[in-house]
Protein backbone atom coordinates (compact mmCIF):
# COMPACT_ATOMS: atom_id res chain seq x y z
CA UNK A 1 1.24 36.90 -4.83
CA UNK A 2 -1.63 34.47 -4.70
CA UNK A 3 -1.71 33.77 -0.93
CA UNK A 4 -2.11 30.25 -1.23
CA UNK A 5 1.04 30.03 -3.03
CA UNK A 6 2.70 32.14 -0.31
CA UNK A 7 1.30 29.87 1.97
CA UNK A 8 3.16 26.75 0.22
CA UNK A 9 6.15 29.13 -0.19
CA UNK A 10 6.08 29.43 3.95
CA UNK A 11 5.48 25.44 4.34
CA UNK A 12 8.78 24.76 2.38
CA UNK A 13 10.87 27.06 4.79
CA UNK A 14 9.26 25.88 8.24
CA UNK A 15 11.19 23.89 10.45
CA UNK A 16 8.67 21.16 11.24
CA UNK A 17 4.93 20.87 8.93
CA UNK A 18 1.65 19.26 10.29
CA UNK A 19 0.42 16.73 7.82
CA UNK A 20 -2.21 14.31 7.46
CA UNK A 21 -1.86 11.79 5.70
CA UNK A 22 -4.53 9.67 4.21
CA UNK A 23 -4.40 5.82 2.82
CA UNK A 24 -7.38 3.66 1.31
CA UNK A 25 -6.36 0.19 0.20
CA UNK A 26 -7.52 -2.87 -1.80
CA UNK A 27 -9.18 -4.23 1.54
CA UNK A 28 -11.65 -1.42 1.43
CA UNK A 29 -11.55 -1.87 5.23
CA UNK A 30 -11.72 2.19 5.63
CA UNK A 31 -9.50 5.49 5.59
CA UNK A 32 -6.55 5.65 7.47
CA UNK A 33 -6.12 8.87 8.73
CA UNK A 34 -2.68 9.55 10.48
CA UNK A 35 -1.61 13.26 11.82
CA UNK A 36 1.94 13.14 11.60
CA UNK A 37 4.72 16.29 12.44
CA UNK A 38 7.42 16.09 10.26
CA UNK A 39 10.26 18.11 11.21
CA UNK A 40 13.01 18.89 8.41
CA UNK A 41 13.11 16.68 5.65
CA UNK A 42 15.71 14.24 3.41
CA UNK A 43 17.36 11.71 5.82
CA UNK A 44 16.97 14.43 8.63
CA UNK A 45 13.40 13.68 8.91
CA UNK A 46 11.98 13.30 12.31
CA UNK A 47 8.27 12.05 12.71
CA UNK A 48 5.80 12.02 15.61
CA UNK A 49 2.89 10.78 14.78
CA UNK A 50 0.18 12.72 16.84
CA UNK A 51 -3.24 11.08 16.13
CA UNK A 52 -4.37 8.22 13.86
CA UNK A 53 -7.12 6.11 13.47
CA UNK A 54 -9.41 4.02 10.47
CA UNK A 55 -12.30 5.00 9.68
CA UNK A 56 -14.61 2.45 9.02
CA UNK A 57 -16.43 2.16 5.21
CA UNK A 58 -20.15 1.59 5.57
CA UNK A 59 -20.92 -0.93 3.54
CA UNK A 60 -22.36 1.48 0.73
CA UNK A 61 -18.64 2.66 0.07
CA UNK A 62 -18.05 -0.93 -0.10
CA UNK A 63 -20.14 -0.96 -2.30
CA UNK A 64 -19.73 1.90 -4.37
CA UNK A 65 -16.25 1.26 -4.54
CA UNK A 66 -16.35 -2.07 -5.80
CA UNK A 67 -18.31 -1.21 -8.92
CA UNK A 68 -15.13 -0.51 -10.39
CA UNK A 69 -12.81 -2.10 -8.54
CA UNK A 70 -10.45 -3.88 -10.53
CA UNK A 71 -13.37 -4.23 -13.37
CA UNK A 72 -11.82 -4.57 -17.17
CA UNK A 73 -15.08 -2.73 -17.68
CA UNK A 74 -16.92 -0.24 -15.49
CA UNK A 75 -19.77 2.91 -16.05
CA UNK A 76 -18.10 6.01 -17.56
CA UNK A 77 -20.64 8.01 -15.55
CA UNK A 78 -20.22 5.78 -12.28
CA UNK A 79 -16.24 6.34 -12.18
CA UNK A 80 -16.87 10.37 -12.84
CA UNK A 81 -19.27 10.29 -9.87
CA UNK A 82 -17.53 8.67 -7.58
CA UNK A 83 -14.18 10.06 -8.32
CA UNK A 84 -15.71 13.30 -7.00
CA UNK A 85 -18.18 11.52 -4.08
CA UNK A 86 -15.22 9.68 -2.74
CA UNK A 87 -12.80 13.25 -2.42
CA UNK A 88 -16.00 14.81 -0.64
CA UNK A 89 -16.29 11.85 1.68
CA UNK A 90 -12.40 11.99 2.39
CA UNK A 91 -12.57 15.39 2.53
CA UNK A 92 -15.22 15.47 5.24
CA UNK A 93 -13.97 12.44 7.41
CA UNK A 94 -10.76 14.61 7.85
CA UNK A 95 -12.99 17.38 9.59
CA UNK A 96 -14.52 15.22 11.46
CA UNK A 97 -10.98 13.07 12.99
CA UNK A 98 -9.96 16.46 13.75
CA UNK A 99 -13.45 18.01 15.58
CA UNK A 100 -13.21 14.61 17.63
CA UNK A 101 -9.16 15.27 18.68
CA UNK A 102 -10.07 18.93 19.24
CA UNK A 103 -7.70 20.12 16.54
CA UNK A 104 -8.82 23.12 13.81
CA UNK A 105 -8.46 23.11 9.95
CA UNK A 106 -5.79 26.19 10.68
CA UNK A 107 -3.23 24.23 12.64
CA UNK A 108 -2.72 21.52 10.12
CA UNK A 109 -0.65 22.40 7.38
CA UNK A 110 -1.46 20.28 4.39
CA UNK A 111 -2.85 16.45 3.45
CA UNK A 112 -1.39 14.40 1.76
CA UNK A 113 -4.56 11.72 0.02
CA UNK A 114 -3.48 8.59 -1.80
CA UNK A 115 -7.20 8.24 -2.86
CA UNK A 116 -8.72 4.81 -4.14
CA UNK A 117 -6.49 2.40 -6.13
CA UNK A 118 -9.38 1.16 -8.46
CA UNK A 119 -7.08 0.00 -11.43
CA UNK A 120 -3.29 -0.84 -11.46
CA UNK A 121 -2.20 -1.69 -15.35
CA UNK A 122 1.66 -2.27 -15.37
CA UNK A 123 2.75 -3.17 -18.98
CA UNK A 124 4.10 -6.89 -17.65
CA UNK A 125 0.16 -7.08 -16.48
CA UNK A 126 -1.77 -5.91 -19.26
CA UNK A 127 0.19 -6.78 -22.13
CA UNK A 128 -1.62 -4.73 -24.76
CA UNK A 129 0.75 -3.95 -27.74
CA UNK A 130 -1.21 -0.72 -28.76
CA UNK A 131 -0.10 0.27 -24.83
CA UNK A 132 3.26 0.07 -24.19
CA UNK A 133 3.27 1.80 -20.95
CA UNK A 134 2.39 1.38 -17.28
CA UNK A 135 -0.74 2.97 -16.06
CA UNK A 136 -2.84 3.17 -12.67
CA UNK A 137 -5.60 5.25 -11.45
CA UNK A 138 -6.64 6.26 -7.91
CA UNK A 139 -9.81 8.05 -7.51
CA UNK A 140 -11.29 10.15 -4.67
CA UNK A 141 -9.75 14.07 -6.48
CA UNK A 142 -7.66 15.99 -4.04
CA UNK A 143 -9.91 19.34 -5.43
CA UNK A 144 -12.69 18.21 -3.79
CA UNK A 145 -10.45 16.92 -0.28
CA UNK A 146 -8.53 20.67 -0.67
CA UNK A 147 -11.92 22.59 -0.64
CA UNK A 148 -14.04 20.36 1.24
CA UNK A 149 -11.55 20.83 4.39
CA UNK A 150 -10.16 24.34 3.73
CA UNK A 151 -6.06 22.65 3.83
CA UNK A 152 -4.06 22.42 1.13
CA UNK A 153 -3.86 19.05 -0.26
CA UNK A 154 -1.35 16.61 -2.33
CA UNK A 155 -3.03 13.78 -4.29
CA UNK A 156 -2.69 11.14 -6.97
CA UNK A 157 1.18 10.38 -5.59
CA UNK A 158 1.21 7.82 -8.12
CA UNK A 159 1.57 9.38 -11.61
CA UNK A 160 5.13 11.07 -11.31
CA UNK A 161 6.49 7.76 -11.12
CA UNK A 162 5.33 6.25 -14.17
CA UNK A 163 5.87 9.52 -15.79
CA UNK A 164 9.12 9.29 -14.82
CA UNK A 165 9.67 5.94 -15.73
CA UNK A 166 8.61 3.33 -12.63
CA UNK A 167 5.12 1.35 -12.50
CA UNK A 168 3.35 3.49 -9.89
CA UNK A 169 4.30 0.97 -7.21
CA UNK A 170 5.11 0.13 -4.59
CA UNK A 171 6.18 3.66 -3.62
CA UNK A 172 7.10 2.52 -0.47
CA UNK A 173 10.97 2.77 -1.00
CA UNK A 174 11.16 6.66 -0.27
CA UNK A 175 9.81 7.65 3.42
CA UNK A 176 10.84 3.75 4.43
CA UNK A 177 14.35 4.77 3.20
CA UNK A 178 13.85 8.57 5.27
CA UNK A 179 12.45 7.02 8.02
CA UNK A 180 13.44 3.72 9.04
CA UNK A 181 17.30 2.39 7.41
CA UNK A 182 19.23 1.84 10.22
CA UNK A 183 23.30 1.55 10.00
CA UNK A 184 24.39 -2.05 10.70
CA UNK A 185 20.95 -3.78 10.29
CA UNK A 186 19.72 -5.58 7.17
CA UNK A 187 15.93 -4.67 7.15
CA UNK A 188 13.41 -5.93 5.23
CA UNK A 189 9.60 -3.58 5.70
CA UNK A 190 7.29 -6.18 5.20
CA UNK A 191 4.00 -4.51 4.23
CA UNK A 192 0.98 -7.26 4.32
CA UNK A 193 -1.96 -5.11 2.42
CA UNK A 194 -4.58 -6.32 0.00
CA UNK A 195 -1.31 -6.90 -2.09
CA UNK A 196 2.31 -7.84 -0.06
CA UNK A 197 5.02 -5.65 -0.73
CA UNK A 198 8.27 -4.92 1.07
CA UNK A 199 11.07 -2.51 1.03
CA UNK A 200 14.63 -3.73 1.66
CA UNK A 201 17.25 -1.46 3.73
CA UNK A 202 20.48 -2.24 3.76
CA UNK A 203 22.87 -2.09 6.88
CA UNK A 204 25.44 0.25 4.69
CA UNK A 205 22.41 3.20 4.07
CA UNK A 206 24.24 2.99 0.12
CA UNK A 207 20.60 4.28 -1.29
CA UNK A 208 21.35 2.68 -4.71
CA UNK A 209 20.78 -0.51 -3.13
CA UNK A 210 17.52 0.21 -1.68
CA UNK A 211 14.57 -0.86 -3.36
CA UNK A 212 10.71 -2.44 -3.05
CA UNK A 213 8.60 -4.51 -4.60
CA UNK A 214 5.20 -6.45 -4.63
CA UNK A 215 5.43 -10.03 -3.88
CA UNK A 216 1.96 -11.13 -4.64
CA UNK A 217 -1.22 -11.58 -2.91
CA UNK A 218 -1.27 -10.34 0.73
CA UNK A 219 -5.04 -10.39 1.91
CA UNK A 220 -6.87 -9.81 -1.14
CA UNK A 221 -7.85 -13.52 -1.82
CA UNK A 222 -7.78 -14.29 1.76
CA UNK A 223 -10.57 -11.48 2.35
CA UNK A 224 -12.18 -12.36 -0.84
CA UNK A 225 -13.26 -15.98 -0.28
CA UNK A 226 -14.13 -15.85 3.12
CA UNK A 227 -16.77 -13.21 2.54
CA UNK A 228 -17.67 -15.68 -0.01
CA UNK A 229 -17.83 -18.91 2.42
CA UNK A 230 -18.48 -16.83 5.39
CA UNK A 231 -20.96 -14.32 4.80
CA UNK A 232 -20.63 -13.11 8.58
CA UNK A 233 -17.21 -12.29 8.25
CA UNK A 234 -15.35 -9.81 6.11
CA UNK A 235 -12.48 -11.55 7.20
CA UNK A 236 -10.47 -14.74 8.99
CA UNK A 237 -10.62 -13.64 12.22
CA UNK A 238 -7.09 -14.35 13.79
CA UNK A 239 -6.67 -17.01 10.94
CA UNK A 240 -8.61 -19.40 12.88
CA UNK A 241 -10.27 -20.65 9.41
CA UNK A 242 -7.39 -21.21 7.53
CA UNK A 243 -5.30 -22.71 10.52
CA UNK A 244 -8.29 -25.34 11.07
CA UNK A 245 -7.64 -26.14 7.55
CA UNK A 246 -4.89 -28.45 5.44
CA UNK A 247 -3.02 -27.03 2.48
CA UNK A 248 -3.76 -28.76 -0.82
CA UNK A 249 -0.15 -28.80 -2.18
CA UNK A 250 -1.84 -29.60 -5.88
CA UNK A 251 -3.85 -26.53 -5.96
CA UNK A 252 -1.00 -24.64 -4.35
CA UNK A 253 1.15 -25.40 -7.08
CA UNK A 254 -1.62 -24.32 -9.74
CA UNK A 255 -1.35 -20.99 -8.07
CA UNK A 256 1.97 -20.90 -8.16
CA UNK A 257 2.49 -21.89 -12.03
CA UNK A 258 2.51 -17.78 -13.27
CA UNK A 259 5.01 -15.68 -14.81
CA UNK A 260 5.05 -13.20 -12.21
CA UNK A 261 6.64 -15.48 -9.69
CA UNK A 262 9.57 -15.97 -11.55
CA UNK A 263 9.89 -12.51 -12.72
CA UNK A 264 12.64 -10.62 -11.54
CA UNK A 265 12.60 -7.56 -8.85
CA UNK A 266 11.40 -5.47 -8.43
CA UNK A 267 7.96 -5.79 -9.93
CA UNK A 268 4.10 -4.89 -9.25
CA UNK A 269 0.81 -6.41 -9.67
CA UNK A 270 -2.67 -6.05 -8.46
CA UNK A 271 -6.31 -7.45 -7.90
CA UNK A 272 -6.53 -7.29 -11.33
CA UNK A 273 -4.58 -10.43 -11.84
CA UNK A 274 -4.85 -12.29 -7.83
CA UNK A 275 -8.44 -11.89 -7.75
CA UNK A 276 -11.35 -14.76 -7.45
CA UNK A 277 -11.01 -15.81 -11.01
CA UNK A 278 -7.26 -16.57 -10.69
CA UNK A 279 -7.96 -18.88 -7.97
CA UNK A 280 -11.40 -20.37 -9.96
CA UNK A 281 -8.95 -21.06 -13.36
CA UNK A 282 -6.24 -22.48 -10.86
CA UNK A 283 -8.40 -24.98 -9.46
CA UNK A 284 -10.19 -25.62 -12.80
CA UNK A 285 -6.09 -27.02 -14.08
CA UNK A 286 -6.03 -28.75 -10.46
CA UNK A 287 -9.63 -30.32 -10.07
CA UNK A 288 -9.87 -29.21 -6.87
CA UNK A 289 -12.86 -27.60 -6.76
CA UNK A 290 -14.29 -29.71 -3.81
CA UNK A 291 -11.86 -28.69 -1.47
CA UNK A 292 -13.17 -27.43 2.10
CA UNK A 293 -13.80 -23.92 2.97
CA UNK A 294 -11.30 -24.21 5.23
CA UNK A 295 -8.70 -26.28 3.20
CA UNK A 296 -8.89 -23.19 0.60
CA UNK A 297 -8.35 -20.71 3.30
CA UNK A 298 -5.37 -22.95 4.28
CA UNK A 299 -3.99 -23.21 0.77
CA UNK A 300 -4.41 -19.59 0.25
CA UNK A 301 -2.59 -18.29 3.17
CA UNK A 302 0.18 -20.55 2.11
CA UNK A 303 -0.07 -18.96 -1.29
CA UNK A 304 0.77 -15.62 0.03
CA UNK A 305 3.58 -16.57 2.35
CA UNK A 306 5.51 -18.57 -0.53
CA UNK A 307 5.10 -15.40 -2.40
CA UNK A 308 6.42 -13.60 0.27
CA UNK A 309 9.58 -15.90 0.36
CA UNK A 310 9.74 -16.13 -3.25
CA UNK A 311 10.25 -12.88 -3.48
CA UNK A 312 12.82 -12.55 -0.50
CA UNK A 313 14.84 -15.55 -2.02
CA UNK A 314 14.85 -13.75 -5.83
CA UNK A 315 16.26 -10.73 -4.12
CA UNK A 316 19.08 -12.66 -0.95
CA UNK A 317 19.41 -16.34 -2.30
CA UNK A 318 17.91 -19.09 -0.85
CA UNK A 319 18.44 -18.09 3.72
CA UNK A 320 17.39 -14.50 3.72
CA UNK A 321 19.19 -13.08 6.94
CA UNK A 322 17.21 -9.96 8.25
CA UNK A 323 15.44 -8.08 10.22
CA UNK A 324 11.58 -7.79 9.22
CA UNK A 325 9.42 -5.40 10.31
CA UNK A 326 5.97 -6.38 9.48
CA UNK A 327 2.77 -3.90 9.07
CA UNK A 328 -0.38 -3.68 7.13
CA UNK A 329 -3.70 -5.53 7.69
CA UNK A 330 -2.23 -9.57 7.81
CA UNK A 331 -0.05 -8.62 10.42
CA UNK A 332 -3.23 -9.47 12.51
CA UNK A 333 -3.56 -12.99 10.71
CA UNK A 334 -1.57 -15.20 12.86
CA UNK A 335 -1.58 -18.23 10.76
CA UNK A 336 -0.15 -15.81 7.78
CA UNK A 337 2.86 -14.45 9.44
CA UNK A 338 3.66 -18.19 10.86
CA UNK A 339 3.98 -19.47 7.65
CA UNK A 340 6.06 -16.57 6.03
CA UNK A 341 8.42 -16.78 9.13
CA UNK A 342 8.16 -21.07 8.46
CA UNK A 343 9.69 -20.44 4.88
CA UNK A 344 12.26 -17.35 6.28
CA UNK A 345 13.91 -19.10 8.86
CA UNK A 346 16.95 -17.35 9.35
CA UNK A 347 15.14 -13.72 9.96
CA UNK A 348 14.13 -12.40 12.86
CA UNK A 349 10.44 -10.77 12.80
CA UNK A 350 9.46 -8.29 15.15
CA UNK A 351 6.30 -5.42 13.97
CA UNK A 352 6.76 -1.63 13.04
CA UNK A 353 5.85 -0.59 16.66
CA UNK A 354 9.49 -1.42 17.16
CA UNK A 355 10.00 1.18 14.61
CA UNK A 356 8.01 4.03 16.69
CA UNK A 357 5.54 3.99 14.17
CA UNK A 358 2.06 1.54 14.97
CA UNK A 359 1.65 -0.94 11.98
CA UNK A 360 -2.02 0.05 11.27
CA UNK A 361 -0.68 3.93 10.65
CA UNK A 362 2.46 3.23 8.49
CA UNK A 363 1.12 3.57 4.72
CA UNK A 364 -1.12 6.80 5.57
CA UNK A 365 2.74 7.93 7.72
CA UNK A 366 4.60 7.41 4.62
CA UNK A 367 1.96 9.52 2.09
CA UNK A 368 2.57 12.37 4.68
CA UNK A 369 6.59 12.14 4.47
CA UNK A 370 6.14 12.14 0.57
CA UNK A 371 3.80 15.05 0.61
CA UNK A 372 6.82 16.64 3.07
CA UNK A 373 9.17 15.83 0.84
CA UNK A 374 7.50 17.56 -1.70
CA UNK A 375 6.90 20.89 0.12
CA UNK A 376 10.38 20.86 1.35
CA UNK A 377 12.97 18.44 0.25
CA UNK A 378 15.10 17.59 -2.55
CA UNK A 379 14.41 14.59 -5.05
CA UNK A 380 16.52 11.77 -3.90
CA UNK A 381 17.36 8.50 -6.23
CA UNK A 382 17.01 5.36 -4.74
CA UNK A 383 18.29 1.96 -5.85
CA UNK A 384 20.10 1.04 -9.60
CA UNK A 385 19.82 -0.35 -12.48
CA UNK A 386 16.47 -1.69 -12.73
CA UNK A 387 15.66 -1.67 -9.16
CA UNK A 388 16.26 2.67 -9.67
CA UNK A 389 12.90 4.67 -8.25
CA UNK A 390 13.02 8.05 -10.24
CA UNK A 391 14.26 10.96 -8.41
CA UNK A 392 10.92 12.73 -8.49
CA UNK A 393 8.62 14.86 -6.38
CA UNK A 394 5.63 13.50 -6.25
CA UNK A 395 2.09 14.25 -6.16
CA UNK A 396 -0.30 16.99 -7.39
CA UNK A 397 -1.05 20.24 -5.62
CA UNK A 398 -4.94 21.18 -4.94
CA UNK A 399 -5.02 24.60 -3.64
CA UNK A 400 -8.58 25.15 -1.25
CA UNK A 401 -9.80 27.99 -3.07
């Protein structure tokens, strides 16, 4: 037998796996990298997350990256090279998290890489008759990761699901299910990326009722106008910009006026649409174009937290009643999370630290329990009806050699 498929034949029958998990999203901030044991799998799985950390992005990944970011058109050539580039520089930033914890290749069992989003095309999104399918594409190839650190690797998670049937996203609904339902608590995973998503858990653990979905912006347009307005920043540092700022209800209601809003759950959506040109054509219908830096910061913060509630209120009625466990980048944004918990008044909010896992490390923690589940578990349907994720194992295999 090949010995690299006796290897994965060996990973599926240990008790416990060492994984790695790996998560680079729309903020282009850097790679999480998150070392995670995993001990059995299904709803037995225990996790102790052992190391984690972000990795920074120079600004020529930045840079790179954004090329084709969430571009309707891009360089064949430039996606081909980075596709591979971006693998190699994943690959290697693994090897070096581990030489700095004083861990070898040998002791860590596989990665699992969600790569770079660069396009997410959901039928409801791109609307192109001669398409009728959902599509996305993460780059960085989990060949080049697999080889690169020696360690068998699982890649481009996305696929199986809209093969199967679902948009790609969010894919959150699996390890949060695994991980983090909890018998007599209504939870809602609140997951404030480039794009807000969250998974709902229901105090009963009945897994057809379990189910996530985007909600809209999260940081993307945040992050995207103050590097705009504030060249020094990459960001709004504690949300002091937007909270010295006053909504403009007009313009806020511009943003508001789309489709997806009113579209019912659960549903995706991307950079593609919520990017600077959404906001320009919103405030083109508006005439508010002479708004204040910080009035726009203002207005846009409010535009993801009514998005956020929008999407809780679709899904509960009108007094959502839960516990939320917030993670992802604008869980640092004050003046975010005070307006999402101003329009969600009856839940309680507390982060995933009071879920053992730190908020930063929760994405990259769930790509490892998928990547587990995959080596070792069973394919479990979640949710119904519409709301169904496919019962699928997910992600592609790169053997090292």
């Amino acid at each position: 037998m090949n010995p690299h498929l006796a290897r994965l034949c060996q990973l599926a029958q240990q008790p416990s796996r060492r994984i790695i998990g790996l998560m680079s999203g729309t903020s282009l901030d850097g790679l999480d990298v998150a070392l995670c044991r995993l001990e059995g799998s299904g709803p037995g799985t225990r996790l102790t997350l052992e190391q984690f950390v972000t990795v920074p992005y120079s600004d020529d990944v930045r840079l790179r990256v954004r090329r084709v970011f969430a571009q309707g058109q891009v360089s064949l050539e430039e996606l081909t090279l980075l596709n591979a580039w971006l693998g190699t520089l994943h690959g290697q930033l693994v090897l070096d998290c581990l030489q700095a914890w004083g861990i070898d290749a040998a002791a860590v069992d596989a990665i699992a890489s969600h790569g770079q989003t660069v396009y997410h095309a959901p039928e409801h999104q791109h609307q192109r008759p001669d398409y009728s399918l959902n599509a996305t594409l993460q780059i960085g190839d989990g060949d080049h990761v697999a080889v690169r650190t020696g360690i068998i690797t699982l890649s481009d998670f996305r696929q199986k699901h809209i093969a199967a049937g679902g948009e790609g996203a969010p894919l959150a609904a699996y390890g949060d299910f695994l991980l983090y339902s909890q018998a007599g608590e209504e939870r809602l995973l609140l997951n404030l990326g480039g794009i807000a998503n969250f998974t709902y858990l229901p105090a009963s653990l009945d897994a057809a009722t379990v189910f996530s979905t985007d909600t809209g912006p999260g940081n993307t347009l945040l992050d995207a106008f103050v590097q705009q307005l504030y060249p020094q920043h990459r960001y709004d540092p504690d949300g002091a910009l937007a909270a010295s700022g006053t909504v403009d209800s007009v313009l806020l209601a511009a943003l508001l006026d789309h489709p997806f809003f009113q579209a019912p759950l659960p549903k995706t959506t991307g950079p593609e649409l919520f990017g600077p040109a959404y906001v320009r054509a919103a405030q083109e219908r508006s005439g508010t174009f002479d708004l204040a830096p910080t009035d726009l910061l203002a207005t846009l913060t409010e535009f993801s937290a009514h998005g956020v509630a929008l999407a809780a209120q679709l899904a509960f009625g009108p007094s959502p009643q839960a516990a939320v466990y917030v993670s992802g980048g604008g869980m640092h944004n004050p003046t975010l999370l005070a307006a999402i918990q101003r329009h969600l008044p009856a839940c309680r909010f507390a982060d995933t630290h009071a879920l053992g896992v730190a908020p930063d490390a929760k994405e990259a923690v769930l790509f490892a329990v998928l990547a587990n589940e995959t080596l070792s578990g069973s394919a479990v349907s979640i949710g119904a009806g519409r709301q169904r994720v496919p019962a699928v194992t997910l992600g592609k295999i790169s053997l090292p050699g």
